[in-house]
N, C-alpha and C. Protein backbone atom coordinates (compact mmCIF):
# COMPACT_ATOMS: atom_id res chain seq x y z
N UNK A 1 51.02 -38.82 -14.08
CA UNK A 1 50.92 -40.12 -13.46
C UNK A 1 49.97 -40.95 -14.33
N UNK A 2 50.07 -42.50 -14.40
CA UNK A 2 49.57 -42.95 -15.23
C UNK A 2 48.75 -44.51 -14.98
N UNK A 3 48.06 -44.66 -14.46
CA UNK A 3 47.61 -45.97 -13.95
C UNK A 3 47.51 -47.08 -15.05
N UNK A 4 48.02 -48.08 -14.77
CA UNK A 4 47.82 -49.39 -15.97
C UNK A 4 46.22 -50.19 -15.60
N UNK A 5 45.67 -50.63 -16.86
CA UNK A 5 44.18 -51.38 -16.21
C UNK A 5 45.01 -52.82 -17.26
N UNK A 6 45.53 -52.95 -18.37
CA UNK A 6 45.72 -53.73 -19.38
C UNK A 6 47.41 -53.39 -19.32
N UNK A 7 47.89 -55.01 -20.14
CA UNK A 7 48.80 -54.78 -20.82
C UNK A 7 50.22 -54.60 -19.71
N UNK A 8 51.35 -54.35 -20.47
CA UNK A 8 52.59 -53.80 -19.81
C UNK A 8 53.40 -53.21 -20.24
N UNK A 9 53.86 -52.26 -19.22
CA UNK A 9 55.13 -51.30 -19.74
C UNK A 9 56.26 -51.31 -19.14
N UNK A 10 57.43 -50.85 -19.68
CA UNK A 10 58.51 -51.02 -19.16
C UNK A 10 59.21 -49.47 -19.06
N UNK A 11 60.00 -48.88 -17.74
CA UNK A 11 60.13 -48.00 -17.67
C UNK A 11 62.04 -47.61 -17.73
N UNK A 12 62.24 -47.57 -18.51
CA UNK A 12 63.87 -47.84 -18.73
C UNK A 12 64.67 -46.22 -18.56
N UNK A 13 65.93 -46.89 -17.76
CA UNK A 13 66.50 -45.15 -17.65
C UNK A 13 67.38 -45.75 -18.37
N UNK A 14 68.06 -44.27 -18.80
CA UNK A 14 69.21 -44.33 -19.65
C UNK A 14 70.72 -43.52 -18.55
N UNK A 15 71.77 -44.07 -18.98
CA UNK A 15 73.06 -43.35 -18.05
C UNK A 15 73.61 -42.25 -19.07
N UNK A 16 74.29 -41.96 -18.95
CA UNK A 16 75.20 -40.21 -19.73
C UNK A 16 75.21 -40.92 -20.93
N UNK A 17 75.88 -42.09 -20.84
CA UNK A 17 76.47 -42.56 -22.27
C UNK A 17 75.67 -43.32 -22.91
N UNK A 18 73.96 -43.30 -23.00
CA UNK A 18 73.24 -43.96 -23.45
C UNK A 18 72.81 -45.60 -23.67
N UNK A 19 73.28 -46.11 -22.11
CA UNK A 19 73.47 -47.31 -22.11
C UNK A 19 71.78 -47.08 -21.02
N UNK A 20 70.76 -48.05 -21.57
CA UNK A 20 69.81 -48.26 -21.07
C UNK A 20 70.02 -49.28 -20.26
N UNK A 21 68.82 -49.02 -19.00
CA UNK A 21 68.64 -50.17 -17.84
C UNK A 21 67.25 -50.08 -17.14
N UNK A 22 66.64 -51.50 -17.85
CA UNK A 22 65.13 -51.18 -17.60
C UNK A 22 65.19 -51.10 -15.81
N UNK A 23 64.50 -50.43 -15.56
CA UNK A 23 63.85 -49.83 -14.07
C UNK A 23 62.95 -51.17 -13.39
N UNK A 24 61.70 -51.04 -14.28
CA UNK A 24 60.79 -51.90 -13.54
C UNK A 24 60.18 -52.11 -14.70
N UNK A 25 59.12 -52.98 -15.02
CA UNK A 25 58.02 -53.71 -15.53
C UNK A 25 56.50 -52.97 -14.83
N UNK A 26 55.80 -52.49 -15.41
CA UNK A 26 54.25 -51.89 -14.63
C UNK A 26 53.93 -52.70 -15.67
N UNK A 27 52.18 -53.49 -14.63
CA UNK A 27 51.78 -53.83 -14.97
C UNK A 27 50.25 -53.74 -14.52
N UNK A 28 48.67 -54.13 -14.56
CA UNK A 28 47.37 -53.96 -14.54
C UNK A 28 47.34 -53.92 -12.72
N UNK A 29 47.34 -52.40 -12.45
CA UNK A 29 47.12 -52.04 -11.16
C UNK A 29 47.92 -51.53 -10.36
N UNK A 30 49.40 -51.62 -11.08
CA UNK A 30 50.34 -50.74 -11.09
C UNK A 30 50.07 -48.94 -11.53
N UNK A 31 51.05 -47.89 -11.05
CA UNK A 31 51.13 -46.90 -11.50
C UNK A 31 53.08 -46.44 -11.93
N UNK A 32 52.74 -45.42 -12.96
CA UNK A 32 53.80 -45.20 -13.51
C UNK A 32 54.01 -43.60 -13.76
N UNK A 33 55.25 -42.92 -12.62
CA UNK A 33 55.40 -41.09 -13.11
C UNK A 33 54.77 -40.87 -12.15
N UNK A 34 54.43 -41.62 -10.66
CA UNK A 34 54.47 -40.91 -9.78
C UNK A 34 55.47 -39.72 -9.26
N UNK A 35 56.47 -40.63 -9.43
CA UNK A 35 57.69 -39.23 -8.65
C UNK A 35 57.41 -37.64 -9.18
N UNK A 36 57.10 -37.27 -10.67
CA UNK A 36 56.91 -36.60 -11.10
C UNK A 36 55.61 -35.64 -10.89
N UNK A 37 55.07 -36.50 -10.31
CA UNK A 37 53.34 -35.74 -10.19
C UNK A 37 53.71 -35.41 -8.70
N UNK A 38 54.57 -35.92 -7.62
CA UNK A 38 54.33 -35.40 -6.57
C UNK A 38 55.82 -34.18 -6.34
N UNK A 39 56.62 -34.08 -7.06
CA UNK A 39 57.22 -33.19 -6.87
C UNK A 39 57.80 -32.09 -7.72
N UNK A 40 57.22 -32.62 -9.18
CA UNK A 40 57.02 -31.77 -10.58
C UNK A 40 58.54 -31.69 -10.90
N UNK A 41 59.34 -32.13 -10.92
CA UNK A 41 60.37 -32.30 -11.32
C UNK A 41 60.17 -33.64 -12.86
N UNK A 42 61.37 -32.83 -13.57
CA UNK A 42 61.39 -34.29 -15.11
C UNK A 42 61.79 -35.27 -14.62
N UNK A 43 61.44 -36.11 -15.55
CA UNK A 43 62.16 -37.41 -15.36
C UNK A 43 63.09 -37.75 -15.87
N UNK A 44 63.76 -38.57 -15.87
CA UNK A 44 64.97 -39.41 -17.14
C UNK A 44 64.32 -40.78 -18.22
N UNK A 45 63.71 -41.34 -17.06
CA UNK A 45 62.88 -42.36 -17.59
C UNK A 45 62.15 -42.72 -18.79
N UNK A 46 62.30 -43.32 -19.47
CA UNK A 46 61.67 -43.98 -20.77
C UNK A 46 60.53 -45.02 -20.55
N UNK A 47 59.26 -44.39 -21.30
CA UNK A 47 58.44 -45.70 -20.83
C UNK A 47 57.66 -46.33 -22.01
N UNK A 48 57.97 -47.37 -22.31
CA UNK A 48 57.94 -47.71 -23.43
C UNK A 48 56.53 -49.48 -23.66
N UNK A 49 55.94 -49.51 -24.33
CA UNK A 49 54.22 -50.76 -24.39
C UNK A 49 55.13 -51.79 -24.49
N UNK A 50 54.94 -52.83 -23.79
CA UNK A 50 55.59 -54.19 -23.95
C UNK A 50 54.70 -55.05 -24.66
N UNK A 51 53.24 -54.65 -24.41
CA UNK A 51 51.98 -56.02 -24.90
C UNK A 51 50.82 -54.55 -25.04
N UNK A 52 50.05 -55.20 -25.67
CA UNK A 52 48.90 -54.05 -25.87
C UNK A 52 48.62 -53.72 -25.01
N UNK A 53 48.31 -52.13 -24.37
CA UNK A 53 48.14 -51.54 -23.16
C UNK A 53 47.35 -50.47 -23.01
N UNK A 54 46.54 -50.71 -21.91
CA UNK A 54 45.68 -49.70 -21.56
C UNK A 54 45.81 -48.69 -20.04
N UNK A 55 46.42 -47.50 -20.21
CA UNK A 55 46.62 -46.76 -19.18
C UNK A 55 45.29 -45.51 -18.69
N UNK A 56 45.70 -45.17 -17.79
CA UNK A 56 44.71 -43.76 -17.88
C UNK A 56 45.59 -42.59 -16.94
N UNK A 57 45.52 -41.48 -17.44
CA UNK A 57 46.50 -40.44 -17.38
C UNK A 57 45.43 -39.75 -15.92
N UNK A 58 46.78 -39.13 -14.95
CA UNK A 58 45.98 -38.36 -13.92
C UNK A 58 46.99 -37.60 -14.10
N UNK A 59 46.60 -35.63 -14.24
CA UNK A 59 47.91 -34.69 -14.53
C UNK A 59 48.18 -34.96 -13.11
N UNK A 60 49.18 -34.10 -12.73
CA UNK A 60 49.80 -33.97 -11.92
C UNK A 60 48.93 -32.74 -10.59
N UNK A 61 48.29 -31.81 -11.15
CA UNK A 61 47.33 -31.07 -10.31
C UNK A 61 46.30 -31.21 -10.04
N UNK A 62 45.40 -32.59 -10.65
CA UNK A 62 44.58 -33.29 -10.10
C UNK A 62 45.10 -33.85 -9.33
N UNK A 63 46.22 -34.68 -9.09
CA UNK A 63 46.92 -35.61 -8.09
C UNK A 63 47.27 -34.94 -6.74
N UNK A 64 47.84 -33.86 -7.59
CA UNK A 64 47.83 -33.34 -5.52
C UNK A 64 46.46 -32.74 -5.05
N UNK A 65 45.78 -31.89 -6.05
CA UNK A 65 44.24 -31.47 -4.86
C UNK A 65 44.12 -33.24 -4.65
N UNK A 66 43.94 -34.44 -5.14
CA UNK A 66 43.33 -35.24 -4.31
C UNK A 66 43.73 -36.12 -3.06
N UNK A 67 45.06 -35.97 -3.05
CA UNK A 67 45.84 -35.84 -1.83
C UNK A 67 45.85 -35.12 -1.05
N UNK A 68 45.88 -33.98 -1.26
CA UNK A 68 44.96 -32.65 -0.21
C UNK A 68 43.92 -32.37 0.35
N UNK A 69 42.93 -33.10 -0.61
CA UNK A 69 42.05 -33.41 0.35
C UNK A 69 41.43 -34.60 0.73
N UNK A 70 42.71 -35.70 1.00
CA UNK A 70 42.54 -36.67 1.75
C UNK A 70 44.25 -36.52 2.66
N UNK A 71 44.13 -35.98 3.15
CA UNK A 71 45.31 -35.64 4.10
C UNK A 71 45.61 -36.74 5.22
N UNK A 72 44.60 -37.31 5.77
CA UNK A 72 44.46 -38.15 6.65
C UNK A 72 44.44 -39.65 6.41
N UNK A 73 44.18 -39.72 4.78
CA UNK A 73 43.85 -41.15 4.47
C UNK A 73 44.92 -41.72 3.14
N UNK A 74 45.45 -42.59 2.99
CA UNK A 74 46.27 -43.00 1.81
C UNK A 74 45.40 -42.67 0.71
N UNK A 75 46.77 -42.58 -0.24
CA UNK A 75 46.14 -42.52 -1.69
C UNK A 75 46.09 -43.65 -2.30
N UNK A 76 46.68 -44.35 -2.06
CA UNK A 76 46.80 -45.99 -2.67
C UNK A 76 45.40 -46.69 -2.38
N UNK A 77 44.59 -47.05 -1.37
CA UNK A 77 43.31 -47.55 -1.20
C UNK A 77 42.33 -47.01 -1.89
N UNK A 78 42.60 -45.38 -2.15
CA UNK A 78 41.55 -44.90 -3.15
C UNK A 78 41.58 -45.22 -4.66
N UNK A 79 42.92 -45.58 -5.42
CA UNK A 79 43.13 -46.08 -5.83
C UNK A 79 42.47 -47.94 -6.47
N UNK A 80 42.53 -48.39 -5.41
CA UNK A 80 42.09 -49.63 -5.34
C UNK A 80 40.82 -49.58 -5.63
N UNK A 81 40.39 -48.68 -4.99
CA UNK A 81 38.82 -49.01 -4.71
C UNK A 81 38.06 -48.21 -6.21
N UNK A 82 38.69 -48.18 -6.68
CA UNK A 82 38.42 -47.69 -8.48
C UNK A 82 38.40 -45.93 -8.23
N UNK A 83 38.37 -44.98 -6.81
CA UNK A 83 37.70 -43.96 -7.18
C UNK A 83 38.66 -43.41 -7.75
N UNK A 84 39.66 -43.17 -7.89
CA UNK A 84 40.86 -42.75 -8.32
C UNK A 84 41.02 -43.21 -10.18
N UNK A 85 40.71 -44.47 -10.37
CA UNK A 85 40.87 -44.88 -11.86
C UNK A 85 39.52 -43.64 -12.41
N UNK A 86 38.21 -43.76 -11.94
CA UNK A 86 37.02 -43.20 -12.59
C UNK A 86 37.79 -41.54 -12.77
N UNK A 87 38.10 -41.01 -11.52
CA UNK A 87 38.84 -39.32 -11.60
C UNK A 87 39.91 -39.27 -12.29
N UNK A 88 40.70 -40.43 -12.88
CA UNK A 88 41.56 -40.17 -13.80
C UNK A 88 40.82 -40.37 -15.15
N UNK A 89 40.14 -41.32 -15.39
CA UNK A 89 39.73 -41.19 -16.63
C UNK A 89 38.72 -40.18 -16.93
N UNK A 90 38.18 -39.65 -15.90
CA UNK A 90 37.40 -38.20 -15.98
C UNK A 90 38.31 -37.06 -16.67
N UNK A 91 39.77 -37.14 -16.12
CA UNK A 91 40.36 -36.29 -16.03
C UNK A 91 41.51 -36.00 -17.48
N UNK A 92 41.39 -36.67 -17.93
CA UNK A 92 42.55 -37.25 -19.28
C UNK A 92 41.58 -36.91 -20.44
């Protein structure tokens, strides 16, 4: 999983026959490869710097102990509230 602070990315899937179709645009406060961190499955997805960019990487087994042990409370507000950016960039 990958939090944006700068910059933008674009997350493009591709079909069988290699015809791309951008997904979404992430951008500063956005996250990107969630699906992947919460159910460890690959992706298809391509994610590719649109403008100079600054992300910060949270693996995927930091992400769930910290959902585990906030069971009761969203992960998105922790997020917000930077503690989540500081434990990812701890963590990368």
């Amino acid at each position: 999983m990958f939090f944006a602070f700068e910059g933008r990315v674009r997350a493009t899937l591709y079909s069988l026959s290699g015809r791309g179709v951008a997904y979404r645009d992430v951008g500063p406060g956005d996250i990107v490869g969630e699906l992947a961190a919460i159910d460890g499955a690959p992706r298809s997805a391509t994610v590719e710097v649109l403008t100079p960019a600054r992300l910060a990487r949270l693996p995927a087994k930091a992400f769930r102990e910290l959902v585990a042990t906030r069971r009761n409370r969203p992960v998105k507000p922790l997020w917000r509230s930077g503690a989540a950016a500081g434990y990812a960039a701890g963590a990368a």
